[in-house]
PDB file of N, CA and C in Angstrom:
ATOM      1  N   UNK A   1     102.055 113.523 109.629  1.00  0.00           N
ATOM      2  CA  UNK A   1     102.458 114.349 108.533  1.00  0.00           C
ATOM      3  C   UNK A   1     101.381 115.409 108.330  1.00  0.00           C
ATOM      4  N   UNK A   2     101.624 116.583 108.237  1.00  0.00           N
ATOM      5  CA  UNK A   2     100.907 117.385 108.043  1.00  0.00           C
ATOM      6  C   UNK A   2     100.901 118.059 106.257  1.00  0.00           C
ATOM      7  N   UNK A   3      99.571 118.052 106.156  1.00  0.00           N
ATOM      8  CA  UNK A   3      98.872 118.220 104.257  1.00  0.00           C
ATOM      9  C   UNK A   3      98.148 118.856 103.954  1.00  0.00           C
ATOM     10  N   UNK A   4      98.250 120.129 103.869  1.00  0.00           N
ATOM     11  CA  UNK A   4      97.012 121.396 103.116  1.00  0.00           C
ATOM     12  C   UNK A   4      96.116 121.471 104.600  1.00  0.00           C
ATOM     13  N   UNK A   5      97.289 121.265 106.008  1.00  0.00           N
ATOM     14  CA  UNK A   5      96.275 121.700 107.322  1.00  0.00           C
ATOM     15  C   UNK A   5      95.909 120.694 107.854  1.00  0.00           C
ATOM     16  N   UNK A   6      95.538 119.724 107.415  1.00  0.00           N
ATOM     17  CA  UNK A   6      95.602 118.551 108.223  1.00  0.00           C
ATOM     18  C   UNK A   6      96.282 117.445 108.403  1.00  0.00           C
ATOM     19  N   UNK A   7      96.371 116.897 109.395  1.00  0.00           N
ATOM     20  CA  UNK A   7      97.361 116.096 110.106  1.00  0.00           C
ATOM     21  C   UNK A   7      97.209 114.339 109.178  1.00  0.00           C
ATOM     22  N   UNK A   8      97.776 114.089 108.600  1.00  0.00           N
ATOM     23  CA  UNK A   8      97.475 113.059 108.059  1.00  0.00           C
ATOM     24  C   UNK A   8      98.558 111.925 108.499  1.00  0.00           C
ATOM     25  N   UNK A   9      97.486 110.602 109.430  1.00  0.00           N
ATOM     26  CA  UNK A   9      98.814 109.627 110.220  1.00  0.00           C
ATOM     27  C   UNK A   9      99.212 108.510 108.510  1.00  0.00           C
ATOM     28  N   UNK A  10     100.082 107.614 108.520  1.00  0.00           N
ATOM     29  CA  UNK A  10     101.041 107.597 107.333  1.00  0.00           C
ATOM     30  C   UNK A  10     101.922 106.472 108.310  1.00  0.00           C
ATOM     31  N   UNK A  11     101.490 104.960 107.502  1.00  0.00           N
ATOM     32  CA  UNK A  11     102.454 104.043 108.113  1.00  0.00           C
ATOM     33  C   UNK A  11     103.262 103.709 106.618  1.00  0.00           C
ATOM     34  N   UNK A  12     104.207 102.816 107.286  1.00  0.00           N
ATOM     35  CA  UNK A  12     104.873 101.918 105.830  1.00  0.00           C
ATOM     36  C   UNK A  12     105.480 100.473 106.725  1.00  0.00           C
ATOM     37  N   UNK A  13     105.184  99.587 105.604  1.00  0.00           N
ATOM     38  CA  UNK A  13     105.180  98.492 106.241  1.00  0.00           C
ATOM     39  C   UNK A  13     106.194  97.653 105.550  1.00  0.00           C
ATOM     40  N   UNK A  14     107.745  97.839 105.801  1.00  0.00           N
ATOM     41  CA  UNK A  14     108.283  96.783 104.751  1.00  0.00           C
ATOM     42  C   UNK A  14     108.532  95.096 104.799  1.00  0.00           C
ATOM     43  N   UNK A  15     108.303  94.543 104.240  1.00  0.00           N
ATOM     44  CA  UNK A  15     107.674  93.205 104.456  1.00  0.00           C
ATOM     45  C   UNK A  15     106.659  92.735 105.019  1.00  0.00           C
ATOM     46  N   UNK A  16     105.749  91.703 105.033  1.00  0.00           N
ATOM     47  CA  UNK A  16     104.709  90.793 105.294  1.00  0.00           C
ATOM     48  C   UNK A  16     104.721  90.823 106.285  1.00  0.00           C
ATOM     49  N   UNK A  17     105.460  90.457 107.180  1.00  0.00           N
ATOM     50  CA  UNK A  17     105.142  90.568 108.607  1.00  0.00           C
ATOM     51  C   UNK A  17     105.095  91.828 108.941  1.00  0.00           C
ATOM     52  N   UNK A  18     105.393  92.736 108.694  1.00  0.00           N
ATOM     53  CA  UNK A  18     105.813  94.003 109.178  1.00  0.00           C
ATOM     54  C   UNK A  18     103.685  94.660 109.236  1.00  0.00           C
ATOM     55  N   UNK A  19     103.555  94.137 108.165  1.00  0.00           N
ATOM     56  CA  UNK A  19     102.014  94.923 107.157  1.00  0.00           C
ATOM     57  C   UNK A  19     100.937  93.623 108.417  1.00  0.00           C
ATOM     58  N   UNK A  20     101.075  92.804 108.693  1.00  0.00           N
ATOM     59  CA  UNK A  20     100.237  91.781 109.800  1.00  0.00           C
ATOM     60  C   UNK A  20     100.726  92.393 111.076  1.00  0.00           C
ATOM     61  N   UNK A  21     101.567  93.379 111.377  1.00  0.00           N
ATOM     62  CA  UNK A  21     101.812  93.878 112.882  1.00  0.00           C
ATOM     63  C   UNK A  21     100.682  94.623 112.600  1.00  0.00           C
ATOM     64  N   UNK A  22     100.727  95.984 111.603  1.00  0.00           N
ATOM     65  CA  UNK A  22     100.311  96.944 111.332  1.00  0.00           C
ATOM     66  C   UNK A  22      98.752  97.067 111.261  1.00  0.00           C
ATOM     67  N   UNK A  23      98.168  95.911 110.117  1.00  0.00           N
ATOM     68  CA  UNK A  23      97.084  95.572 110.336  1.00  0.00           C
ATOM     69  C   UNK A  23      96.098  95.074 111.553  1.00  0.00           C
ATOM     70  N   UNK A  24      96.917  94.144 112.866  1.00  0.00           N
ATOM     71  CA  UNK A  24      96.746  93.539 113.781  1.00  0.00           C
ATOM     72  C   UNK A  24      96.281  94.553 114.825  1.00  0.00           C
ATOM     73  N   UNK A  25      97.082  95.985 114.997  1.00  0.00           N
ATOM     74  CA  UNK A  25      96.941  97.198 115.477  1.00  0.00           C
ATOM     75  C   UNK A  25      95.651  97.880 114.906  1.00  0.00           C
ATOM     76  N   UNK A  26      95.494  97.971 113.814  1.00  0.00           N
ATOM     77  CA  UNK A  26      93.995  98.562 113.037  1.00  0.00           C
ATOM     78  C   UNK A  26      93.285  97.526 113.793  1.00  0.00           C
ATOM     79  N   UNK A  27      92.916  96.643 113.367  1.00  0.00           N
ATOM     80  CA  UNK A  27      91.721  95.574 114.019  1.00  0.00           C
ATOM     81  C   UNK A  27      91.315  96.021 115.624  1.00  0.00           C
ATOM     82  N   UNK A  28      92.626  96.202 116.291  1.00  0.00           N
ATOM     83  CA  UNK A  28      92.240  95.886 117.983  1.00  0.00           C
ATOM     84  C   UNK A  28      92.287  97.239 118.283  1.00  0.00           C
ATOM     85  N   UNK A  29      92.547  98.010 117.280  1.00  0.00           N
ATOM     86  CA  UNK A  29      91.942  99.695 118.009  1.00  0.00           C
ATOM     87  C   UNK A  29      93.131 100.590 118.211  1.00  0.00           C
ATOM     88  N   UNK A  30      94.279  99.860 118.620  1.00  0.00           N
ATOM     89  CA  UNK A  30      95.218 100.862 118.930  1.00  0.00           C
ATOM     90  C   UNK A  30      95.849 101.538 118.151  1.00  0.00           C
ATOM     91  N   UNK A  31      95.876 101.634 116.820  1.00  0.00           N
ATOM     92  CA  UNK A  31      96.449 102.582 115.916  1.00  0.00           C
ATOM     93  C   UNK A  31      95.276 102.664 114.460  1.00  0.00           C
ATOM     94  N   UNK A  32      95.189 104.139 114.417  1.00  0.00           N
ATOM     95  CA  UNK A  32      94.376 104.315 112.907  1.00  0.00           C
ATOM     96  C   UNK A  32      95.362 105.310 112.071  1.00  0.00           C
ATOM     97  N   UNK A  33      95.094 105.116 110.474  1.00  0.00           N
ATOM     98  CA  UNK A  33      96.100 105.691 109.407  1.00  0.00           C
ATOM     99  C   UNK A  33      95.087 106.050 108.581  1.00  0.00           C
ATOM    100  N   UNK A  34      95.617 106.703 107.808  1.00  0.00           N
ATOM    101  CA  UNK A  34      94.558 107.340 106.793  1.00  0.00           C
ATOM    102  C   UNK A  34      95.389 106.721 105.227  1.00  0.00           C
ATOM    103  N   UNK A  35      96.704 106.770 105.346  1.00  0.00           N
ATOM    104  CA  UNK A  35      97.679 106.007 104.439  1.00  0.00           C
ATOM    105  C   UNK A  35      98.371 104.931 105.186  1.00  0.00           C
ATOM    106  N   UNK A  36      98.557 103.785 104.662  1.00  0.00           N
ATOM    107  CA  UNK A  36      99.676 102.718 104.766  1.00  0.00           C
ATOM    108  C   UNK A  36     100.413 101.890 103.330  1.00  0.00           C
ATOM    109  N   UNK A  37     101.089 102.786 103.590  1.00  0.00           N
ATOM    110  CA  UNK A  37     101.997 102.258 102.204  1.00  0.00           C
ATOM    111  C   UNK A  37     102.820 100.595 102.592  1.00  0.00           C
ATOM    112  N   UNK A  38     102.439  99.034 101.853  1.00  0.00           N
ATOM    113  CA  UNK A  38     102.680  97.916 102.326  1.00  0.00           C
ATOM    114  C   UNK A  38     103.712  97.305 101.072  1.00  0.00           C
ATOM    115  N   UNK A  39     104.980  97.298 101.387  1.00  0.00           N
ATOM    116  CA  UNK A  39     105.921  96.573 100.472  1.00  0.00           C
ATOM    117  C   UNK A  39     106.156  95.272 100.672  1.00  0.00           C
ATOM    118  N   UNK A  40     105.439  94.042  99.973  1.00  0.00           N
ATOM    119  CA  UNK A  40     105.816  92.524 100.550  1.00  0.00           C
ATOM    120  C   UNK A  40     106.929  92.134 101.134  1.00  0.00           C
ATOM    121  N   UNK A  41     107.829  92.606  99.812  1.00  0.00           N
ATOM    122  CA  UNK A  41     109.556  92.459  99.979  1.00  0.00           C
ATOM    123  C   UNK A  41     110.304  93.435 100.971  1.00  0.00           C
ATOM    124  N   UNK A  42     111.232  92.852 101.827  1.00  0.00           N
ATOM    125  CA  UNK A  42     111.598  93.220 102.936  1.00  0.00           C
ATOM    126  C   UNK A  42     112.677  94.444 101.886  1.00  0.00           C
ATOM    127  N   UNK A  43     112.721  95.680 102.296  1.00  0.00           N
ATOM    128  CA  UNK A  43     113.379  96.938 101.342  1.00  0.00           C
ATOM    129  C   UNK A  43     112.678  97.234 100.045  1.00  0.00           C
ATOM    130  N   UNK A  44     111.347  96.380 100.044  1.00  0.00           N
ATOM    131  CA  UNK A  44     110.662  97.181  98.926  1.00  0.00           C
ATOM    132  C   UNK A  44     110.912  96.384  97.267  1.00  0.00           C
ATOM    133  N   UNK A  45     110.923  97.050  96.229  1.00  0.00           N
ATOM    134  CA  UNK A  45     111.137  96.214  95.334  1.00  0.00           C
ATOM    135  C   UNK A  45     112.431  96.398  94.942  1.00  0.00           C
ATOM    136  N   UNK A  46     113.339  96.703  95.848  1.00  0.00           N
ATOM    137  CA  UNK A  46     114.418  97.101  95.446  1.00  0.00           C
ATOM    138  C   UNK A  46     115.253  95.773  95.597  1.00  0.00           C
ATOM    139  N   UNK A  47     114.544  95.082  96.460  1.00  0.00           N
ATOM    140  CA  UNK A  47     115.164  93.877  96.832  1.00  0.00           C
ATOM    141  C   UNK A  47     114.264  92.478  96.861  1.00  0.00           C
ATOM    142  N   UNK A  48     113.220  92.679  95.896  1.00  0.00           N
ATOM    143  CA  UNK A  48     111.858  91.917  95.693  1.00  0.00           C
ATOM    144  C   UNK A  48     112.749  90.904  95.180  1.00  0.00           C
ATOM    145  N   UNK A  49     111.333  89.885  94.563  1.00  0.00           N
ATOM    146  CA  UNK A  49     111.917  88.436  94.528  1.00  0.00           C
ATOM    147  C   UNK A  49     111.748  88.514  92.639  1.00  0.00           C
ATOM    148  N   UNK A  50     112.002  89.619  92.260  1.00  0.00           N
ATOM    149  CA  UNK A  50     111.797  89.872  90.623  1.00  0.00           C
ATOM    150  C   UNK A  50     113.281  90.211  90.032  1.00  0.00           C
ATOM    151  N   UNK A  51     114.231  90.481  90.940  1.00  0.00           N
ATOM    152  CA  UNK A  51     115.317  91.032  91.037  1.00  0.00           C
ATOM    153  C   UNK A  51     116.479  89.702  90.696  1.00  0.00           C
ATOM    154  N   UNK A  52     117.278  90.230  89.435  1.00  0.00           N
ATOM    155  CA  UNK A  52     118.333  89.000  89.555  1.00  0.00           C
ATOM    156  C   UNK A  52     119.341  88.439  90.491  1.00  0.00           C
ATOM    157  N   UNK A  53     118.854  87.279  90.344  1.00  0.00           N
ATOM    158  CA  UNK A  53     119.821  86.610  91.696  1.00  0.00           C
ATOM    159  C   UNK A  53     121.359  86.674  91.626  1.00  0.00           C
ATOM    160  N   UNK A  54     121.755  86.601  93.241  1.00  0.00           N
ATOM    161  CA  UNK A  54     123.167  86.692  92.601  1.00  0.00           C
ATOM    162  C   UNK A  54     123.619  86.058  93.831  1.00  0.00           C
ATOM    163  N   UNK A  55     124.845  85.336  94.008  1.00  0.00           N
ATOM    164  CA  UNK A  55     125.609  84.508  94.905  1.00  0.00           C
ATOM    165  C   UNK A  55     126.155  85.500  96.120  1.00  0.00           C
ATOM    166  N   UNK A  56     126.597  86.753  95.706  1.00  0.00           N
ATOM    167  CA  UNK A  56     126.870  87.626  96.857  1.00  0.00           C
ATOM    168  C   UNK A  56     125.383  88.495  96.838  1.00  0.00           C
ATOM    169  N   UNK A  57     124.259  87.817  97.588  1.00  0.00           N
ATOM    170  CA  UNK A  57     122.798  88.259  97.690  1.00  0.00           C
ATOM    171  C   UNK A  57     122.981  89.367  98.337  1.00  0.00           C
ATOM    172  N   UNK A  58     123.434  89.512  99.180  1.00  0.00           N
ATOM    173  CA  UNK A  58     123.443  90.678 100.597  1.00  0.00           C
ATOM    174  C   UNK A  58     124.190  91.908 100.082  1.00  0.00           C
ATOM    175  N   UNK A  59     125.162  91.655  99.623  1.00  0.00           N
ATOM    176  CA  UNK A  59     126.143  92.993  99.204  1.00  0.00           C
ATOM    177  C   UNK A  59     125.267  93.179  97.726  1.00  0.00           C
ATOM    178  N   UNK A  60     124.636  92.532  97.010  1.00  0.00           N
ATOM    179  CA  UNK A  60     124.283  93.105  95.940  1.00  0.00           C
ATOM    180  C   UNK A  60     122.903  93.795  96.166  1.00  0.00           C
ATOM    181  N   UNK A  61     122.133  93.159  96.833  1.00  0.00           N
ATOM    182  CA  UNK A  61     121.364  94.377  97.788  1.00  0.00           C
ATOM    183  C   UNK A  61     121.473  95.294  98.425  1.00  0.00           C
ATOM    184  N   UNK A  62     122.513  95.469  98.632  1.00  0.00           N
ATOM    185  CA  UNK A  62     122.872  96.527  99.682  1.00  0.00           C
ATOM    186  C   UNK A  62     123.683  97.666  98.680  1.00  0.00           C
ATOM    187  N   UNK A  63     124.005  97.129  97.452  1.00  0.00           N
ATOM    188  CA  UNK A  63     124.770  98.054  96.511  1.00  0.00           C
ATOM    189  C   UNK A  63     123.246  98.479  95.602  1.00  0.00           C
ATOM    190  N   UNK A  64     122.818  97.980  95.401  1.00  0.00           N
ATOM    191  CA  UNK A  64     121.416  98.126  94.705  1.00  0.00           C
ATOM    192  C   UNK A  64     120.738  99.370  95.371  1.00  0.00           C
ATOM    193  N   UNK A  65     120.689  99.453  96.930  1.00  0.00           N
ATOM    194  CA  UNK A  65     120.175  99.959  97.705  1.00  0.00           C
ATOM    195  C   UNK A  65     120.471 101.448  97.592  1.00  0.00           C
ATOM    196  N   UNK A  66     121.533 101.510  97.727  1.00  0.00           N
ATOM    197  CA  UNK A  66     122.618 102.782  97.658  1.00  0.00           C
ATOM    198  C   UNK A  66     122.495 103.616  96.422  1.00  0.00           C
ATOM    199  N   UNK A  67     122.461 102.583  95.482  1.00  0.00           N
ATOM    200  CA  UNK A  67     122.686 103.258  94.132  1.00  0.00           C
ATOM    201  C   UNK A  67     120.776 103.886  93.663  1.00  0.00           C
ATOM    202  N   UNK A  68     119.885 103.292  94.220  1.00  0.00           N
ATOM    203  CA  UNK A  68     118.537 103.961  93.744  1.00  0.00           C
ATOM    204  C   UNK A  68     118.184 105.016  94.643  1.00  0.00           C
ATOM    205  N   UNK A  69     118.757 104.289  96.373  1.00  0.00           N
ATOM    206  CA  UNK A  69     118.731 106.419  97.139  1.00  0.00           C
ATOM    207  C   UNK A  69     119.736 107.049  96.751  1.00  0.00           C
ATOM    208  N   UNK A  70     120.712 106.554  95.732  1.00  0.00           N
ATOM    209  CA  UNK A  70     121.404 107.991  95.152  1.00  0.00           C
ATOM    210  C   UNK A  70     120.676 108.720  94.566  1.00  0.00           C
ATOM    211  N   UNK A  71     120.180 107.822  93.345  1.00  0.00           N
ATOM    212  CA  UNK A  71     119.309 108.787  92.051  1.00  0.00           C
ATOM    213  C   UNK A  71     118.323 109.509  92.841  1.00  0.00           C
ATOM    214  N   UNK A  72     117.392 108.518  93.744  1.00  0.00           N
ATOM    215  CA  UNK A  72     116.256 109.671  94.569  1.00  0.00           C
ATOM    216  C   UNK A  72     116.878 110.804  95.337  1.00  0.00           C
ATOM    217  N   UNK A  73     118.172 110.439  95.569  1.00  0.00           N
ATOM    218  CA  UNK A  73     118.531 112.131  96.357  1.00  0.00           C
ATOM    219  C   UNK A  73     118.945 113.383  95.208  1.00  0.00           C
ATOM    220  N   UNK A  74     118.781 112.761  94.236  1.00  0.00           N
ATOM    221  CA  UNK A  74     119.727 113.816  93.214  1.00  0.00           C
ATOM    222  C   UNK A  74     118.391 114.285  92.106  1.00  0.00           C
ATOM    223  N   UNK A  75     117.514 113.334  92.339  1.00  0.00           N
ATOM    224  CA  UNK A  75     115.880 113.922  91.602  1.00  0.00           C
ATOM    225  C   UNK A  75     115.589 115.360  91.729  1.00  0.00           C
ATOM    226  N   UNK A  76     114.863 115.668  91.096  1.00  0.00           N
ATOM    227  CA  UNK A  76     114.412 117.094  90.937  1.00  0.00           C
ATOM    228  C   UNK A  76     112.947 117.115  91.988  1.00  0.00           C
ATOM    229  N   UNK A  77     112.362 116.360  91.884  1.00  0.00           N
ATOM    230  CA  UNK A  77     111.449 115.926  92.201  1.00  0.00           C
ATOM    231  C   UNK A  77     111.073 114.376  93.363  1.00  0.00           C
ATOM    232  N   UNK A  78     111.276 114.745  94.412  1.00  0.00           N
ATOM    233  CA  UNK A  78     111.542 113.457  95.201  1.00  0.00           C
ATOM    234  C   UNK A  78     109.808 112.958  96.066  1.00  0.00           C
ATOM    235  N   UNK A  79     109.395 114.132  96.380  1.00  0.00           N
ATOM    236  CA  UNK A  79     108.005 113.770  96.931  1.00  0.00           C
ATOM    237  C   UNK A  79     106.493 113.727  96.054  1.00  0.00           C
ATOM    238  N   UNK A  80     105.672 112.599  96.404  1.00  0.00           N
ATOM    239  CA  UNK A  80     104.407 112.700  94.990  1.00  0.00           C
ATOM    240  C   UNK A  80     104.024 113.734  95.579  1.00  0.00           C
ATOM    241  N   UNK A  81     103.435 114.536  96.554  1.00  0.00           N
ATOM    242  CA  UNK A  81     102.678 115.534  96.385  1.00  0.00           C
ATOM    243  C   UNK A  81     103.553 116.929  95.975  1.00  0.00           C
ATOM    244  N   UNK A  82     104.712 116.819  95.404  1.00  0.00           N
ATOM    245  CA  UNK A  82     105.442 117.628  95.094  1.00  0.00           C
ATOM    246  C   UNK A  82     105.550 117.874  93.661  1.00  0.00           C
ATOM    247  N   UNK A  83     105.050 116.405  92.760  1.00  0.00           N
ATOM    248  CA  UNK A  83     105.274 116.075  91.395  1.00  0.00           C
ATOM    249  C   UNK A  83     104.221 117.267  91.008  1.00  0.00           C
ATOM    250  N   UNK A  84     104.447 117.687  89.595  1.00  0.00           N
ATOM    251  CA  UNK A  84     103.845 118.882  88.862  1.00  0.00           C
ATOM    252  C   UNK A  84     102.743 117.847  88.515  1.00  0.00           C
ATOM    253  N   UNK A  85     103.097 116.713  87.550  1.00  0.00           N
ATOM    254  CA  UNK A  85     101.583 115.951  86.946  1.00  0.00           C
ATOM    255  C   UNK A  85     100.764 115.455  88.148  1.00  0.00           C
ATOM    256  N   UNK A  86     101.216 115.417  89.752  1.00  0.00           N
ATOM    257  CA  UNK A  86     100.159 114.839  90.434  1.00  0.00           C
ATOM    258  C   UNK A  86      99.293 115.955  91.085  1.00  0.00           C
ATOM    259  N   UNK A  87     100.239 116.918  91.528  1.00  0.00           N
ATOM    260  CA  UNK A  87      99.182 118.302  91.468  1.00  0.00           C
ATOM    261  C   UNK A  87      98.789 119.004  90.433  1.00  0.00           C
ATOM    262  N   UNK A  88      98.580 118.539  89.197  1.00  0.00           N
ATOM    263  CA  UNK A  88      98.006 118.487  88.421  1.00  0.00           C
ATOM    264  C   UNK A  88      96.755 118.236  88.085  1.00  0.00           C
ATOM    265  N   UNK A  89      96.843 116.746  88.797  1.00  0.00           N
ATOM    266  CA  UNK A  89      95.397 115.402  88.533  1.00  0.00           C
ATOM    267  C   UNK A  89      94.944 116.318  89.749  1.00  0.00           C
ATOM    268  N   UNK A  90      95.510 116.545  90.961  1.00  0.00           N
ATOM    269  CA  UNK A  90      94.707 117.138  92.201  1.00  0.00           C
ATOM    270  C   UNK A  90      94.210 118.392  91.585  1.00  0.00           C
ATOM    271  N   UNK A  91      94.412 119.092  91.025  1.00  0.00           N
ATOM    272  CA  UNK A  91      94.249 120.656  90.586  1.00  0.00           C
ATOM    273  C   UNK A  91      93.045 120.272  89.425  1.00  0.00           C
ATOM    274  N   UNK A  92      92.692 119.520  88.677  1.00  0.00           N
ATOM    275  CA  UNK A  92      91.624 119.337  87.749  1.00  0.00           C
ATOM    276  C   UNK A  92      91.052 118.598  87.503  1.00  0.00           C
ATOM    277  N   UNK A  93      91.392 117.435  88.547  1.00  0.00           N
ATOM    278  CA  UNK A  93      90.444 116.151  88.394  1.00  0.00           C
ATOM    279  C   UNK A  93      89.591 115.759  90.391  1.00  0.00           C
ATOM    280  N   UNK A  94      90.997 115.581  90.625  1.00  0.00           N
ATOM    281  CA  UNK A  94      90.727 115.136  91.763  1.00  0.00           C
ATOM    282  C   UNK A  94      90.155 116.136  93.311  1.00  0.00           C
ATOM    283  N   UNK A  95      90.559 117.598  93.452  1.00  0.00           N
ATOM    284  CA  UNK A  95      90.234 117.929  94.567  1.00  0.00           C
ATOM    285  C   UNK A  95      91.134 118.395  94.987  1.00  0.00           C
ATOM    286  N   UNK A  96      90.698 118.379  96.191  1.00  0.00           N
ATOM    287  CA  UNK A  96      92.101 118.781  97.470  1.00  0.00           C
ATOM    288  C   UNK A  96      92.326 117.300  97.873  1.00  0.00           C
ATOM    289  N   UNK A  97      93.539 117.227  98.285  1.00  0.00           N
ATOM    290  CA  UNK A  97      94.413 116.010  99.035  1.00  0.00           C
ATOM    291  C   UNK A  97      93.031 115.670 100.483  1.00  0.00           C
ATOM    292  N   UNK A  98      92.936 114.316 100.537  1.00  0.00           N
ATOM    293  CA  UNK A  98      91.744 113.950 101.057  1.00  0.00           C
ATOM    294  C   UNK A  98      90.456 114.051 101.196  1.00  0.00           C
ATOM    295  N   UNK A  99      90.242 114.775 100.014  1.00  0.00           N
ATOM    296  CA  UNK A  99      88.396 115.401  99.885  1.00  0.00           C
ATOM    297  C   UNK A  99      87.982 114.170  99.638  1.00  0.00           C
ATOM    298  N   UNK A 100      86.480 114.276  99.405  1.00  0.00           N
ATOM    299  CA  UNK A 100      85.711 112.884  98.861  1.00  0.00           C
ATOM    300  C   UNK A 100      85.796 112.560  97.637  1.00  0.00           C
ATOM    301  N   UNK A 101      86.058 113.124  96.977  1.00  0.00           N
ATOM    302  CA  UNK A 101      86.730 112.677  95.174  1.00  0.00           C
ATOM    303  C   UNK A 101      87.758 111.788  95.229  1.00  0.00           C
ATOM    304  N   UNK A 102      88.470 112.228  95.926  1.00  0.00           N
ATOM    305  CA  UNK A 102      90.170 111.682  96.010  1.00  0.00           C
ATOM    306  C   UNK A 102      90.209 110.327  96.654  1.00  0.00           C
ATOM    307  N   UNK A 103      89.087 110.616  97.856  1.00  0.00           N
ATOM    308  CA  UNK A 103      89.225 109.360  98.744  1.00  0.00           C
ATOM    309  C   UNK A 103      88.586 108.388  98.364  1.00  0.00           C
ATOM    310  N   UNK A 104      87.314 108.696  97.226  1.00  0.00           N
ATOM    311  CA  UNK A 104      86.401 107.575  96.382  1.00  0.00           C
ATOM    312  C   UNK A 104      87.610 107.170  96.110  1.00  0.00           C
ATOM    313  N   UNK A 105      87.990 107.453  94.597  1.00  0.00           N
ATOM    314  CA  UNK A 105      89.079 106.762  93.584  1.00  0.00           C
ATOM    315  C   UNK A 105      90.397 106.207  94.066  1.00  0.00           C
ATOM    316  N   UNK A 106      90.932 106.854  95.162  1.00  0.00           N
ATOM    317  CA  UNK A 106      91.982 106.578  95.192  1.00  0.00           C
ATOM    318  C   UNK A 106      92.447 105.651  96.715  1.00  0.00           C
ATOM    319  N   UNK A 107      90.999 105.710  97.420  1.00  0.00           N
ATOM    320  CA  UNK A 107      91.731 104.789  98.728  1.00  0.00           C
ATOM    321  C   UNK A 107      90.575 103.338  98.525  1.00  0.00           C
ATOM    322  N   UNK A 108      91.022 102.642  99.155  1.00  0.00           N
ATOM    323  CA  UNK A 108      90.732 100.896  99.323  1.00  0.00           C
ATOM    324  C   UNK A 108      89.954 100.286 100.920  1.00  0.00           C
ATOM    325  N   UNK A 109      88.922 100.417 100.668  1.00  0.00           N
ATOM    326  CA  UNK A 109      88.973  99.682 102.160  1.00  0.00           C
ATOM    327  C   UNK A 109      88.803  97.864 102.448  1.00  0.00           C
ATOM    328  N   UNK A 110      89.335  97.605 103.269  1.00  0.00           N
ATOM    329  CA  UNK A 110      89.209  95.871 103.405  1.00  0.00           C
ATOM    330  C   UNK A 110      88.180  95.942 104.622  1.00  0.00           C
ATOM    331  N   UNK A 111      87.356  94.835 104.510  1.00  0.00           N
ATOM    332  CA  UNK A 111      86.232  94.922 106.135  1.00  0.00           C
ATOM    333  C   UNK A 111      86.811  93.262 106.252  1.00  0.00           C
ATOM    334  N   UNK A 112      86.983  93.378 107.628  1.00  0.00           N
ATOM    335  CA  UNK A 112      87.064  91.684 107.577  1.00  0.00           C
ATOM    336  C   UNK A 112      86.025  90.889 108.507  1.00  0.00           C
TER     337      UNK A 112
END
C-alpha cells in the first residue's frame, strides 16, 4: 500500500490461526509488515463469540455480514486515513503517517 510516498506492507489476519501463519513468517524471515491488523474471530467481530447465538449460525452470519458491508459501502467515510478527526490527530498531534511520534504511540512491538 502506498502512504504520503511510501510503500507501506499491511497484513490482516482473520482468525488465530491465520495471525500464527503470519507471525511464524515474521520469526523465520520470510515476510516483514509495518501493519498487521489480527481479528481472533474468524470474519472479525462481526462474527465474534460476543455475538447472539442463533440455531441458523451460518446464515445469520452471513446475513450479519452483508448487512455491515452494506452500511460500510454507503459511509461517507470508509478509510481511517481518510477520516477528518484522524487526519486531524496526524495534522496536530501526531506527525506524518509513520514518523517517530506516530510510531512511539501508536505501534507495539513483541520480542520473543
Amino acid at each position: 500500500m502506498a502512504l504520503g510516498g511510501r510503500t507501506i506492507n499491511v497484513a490482516v489476519a482473520s482468525g488465530l490461526g491465520n495471525a500464527r501463519k503470519i507471525l511464524e513468517n515474521i520469526e523465520n524471515g520470510t515476510s516483514r509488515y509495518d501493519v498487521i491488523e489480527i481479528m481472533a474471530c474468524p470474519g472479525g467481530c462481526i462474527n465474534g463469540g460476543g455475538q447472539p447465538y442463533s440455531r441458523e449460525r451460518l446464515e445469520t452470519m452471513r446475513a450479519r455480514t452483508r448487512a455491515l458491508y452494506g452500511i460500510d459501502d454507503k459511509a461517507t467515510v470508509r478509510k481511517p486515513h481518510e477520516n477528518p478527526s484522524v487526519r486531524k490527530l496526524y495534522e496536530e498531534f501526531l506527525g506524518e503517517p509513520g514518523g517517530h511520534k506516530a510510531h512511539e504511540l501508536l505501534h507495539t512491538n513483541y520480542w520473543y
